[in-house]
Protein backbone atom coordinates (compact mmCIF):
# COMPACT_ATOMS: atom_id res chain seq x y z
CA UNK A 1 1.22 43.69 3.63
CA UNK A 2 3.65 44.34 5.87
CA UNK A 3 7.19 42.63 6.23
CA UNK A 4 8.66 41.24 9.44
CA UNK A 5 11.93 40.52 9.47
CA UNK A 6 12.13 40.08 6.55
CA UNK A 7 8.63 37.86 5.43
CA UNK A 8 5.46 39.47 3.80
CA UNK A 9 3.07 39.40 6.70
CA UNK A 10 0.32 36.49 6.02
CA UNK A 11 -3.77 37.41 5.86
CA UNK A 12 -5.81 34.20 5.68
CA UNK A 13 -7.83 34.11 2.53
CA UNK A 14 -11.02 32.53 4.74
CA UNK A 15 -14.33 31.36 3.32
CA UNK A 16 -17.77 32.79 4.84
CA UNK A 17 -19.04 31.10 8.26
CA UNK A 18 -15.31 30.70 9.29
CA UNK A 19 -14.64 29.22 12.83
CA UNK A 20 -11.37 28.50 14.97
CA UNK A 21 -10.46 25.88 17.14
CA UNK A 22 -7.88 27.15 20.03
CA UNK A 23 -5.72 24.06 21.80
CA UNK A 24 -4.02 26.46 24.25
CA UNK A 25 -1.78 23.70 26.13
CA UNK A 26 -0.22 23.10 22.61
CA UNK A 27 0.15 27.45 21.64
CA UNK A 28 0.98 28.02 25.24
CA UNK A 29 4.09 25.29 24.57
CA UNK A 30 5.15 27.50 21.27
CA UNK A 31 6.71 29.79 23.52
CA UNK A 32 10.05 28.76 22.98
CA UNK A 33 10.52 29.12 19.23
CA UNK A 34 8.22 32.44 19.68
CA UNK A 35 10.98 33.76 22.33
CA UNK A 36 7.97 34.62 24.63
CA UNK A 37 4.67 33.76 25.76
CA UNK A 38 1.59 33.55 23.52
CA UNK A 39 -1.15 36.61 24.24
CA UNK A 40 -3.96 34.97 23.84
CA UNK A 41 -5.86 38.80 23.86
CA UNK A 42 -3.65 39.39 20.84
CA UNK A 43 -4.55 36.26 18.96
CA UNK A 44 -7.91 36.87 19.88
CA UNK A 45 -7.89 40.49 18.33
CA UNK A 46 -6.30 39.39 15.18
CA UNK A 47 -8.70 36.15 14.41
CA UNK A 48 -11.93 39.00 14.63
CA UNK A 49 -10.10 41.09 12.71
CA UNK A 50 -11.29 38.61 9.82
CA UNK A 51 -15.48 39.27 9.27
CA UNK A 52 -15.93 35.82 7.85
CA UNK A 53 -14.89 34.47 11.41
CA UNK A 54 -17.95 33.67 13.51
CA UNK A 55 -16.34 31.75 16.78
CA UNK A 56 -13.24 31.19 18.26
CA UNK A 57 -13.38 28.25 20.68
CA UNK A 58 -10.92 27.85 23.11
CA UNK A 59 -9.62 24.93 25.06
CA UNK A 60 -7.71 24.23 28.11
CA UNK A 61 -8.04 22.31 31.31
CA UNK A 62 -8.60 23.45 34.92
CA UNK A 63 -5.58 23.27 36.86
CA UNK A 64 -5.90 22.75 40.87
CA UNK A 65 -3.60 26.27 41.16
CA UNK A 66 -5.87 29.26 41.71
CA UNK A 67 -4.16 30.74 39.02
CA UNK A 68 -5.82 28.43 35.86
CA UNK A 69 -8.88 29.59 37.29
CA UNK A 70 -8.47 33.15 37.20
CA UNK A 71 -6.67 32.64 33.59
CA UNK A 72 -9.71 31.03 32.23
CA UNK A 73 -11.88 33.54 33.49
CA UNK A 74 -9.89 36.36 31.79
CA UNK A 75 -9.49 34.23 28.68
CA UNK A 76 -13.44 34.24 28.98
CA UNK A 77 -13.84 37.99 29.09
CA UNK A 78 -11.22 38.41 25.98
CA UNK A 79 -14.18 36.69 23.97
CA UNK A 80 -13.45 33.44 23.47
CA UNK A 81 -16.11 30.69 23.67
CA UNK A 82 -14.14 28.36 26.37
CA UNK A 83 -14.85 24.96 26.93
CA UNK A 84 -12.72 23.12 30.03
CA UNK A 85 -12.57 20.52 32.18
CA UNK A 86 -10.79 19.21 34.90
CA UNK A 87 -7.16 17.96 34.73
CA UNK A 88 -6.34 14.69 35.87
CA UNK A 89 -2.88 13.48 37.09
CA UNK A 90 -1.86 10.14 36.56
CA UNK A 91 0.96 8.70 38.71
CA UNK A 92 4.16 7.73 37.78
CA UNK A 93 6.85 7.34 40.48
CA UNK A 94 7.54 7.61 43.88
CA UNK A 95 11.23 9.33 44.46
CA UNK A 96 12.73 10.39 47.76
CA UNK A 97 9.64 10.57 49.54
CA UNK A 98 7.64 12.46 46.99
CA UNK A 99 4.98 11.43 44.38
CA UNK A 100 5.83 12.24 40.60
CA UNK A 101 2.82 12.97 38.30
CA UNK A 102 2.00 13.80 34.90
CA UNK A 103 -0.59 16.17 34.08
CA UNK A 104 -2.80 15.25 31.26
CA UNK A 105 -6.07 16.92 29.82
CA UNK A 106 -6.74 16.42 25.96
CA UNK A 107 -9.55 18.13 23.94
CA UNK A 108 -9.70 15.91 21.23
CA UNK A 109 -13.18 14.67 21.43
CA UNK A 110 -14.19 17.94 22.20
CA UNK A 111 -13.18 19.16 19.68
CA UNK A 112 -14.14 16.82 17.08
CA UNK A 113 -17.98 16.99 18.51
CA UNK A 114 -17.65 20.89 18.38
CA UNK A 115 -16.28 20.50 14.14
CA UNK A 116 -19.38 18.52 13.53
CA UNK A 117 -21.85 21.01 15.58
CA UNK A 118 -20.54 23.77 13.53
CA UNK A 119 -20.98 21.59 9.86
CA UNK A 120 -24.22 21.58 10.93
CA UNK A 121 -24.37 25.08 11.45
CA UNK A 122 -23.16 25.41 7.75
CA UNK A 123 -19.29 25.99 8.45
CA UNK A 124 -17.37 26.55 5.48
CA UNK A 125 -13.92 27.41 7.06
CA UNK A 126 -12.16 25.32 9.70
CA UNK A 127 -8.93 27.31 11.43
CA UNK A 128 -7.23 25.05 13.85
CA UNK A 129 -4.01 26.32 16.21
CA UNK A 130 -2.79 23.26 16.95
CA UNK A 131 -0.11 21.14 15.56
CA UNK A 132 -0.94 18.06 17.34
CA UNK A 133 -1.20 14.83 14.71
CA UNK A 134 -4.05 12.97 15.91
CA UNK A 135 -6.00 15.26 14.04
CA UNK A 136 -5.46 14.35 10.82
CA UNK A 137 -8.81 12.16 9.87
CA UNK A 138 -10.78 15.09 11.08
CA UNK A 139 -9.17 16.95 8.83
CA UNK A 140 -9.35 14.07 5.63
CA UNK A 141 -12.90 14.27 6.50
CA UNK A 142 -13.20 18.13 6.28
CA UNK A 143 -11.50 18.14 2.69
CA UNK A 144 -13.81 15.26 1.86
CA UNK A 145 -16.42 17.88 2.36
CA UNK A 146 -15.04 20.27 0.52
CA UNK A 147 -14.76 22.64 3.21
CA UNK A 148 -11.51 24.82 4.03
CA UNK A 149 -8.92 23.80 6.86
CA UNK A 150 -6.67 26.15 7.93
CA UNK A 151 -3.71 24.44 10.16
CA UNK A 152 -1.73 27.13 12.73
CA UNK A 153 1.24 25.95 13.70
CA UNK A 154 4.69 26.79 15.23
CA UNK A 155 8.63 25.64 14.17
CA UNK A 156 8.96 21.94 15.81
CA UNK A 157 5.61 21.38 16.70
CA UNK A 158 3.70 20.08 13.89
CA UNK A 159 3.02 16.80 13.46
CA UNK A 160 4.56 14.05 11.10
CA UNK A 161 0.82 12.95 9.97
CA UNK A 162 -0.32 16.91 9.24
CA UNK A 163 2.91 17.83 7.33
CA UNK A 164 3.17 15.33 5.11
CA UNK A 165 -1.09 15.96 4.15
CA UNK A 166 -1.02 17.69 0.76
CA UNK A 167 -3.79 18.90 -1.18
CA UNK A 168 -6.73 20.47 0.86
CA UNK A 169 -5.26 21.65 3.76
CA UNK A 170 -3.48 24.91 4.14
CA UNK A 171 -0.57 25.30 7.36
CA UNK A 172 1.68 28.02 8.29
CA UNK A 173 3.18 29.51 11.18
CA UNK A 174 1.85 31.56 13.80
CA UNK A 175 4.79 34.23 13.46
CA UNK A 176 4.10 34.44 9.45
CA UNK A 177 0.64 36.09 10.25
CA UNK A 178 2.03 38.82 13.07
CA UNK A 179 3.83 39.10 16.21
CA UNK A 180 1.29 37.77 18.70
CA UNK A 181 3.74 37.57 22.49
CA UNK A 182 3.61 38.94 25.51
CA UNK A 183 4.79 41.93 26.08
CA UNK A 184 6.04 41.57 29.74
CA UNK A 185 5.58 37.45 29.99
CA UNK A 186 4.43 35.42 33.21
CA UNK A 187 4.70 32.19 34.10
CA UNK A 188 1.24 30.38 35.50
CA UNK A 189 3.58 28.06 37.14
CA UNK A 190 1.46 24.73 38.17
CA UNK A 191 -0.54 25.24 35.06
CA UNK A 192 2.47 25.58 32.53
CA UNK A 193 1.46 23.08 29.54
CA UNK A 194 4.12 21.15 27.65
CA UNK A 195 3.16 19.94 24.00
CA UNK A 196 0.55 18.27 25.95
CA UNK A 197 2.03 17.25 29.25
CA UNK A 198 3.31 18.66 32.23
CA UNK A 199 5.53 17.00 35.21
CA UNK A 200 5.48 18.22 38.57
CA UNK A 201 6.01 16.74 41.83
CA UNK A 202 4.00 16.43 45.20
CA UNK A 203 5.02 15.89 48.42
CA UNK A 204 3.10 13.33 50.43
């Protein structure tokens, strides 16, 4: 194994039948503590670079900007299985003339329908890059089974619920497994995620 800066570079000890479980709003919001943007070609190459791992699901909403269009298509010819939908703004304030908005698309229950498709596909192995905290029944219930889950997370954005779970689940950080930026990074600027929000503003 090799060492970056430092720390032994991780390789995921996976089960057979292994599949992953992309939230890209909440990697794509990593890219502060990673000092860059996330590649999601690079993450893509290094997740097949395991055998056991059958599909790598990806999901993120579709933006009005041209540009989350054309992102999502790419993402779809890296090799991801991508599963979107359309993001809704909710309203929030009226300032100076102009209408202030979140943006908000979660993939929760998506994602929970898509864990139970693939236990009935005989799953063994459960990777999830996410660090969001609503997740952690699905992933009581995956232990319960007896089946691996694998949590990918980043520095300041894992949480409370999903680091204090013990036995049964396994977490580490994206940068322990390999250096998986941008080499020259761009910003997709209407469709930059937060954690799971983003503001912008509208003018009437």
């Amino acid at each position: 194994m090799k060492n970056i800066k430092g720390i032994k570079k991780q390789r995921l000890n996976l089960r057979e039948n292994a599949v992953v479980f992309v939230d890209w709003a909440n990697v794509y919001g990593w890219k502060k503590e990673l000092k860059a943007e996330p590649s999601p070609d690079k993450i893509y190459k290094y997740l097949k670079s395991y055998k056991e791992i059958k599909d790598v699901n990806f999901y993120y909403g579709t933006d009005l900007h041209l540009k989350s269009k054309l992102f999502l298509k790419k993402v779809k010819t890296i090799g991801y299985k991508v599963k979107t939908k359309s993001v809704k703004y909710i309203f929030i304030k009226k300032v100076k003339g102009e209408v202030v908005t979140i943006r908000k698309c979660d993939f929760d229950i998506e994602i929970v329908m898509d864990v139970y498709r693939c236990l009935e596909r005989g799953a063994e192995s459960f990777v999830f890059l996410s660090g969001d905290g609503d997740f952690e029944p699905l992933y009581k219930y995956l232990i319960k089974l007896d089946k691996q889950v694998i949590v990918i997370y980043e520095e300041g954005h894992l949480g409370k619920e999903i680091w204090q779970m013990g036995k049964g689940l396994f977490k580490t950080k994206l940068r322990f497994l390999g250096k998986f930026t941008k080499n020259n990074p761009r910003t997709y600027e209407l469709n930059l995620p937060g954690r799971d929000w983003k503001h912008y503003k509208k003018k009437l």
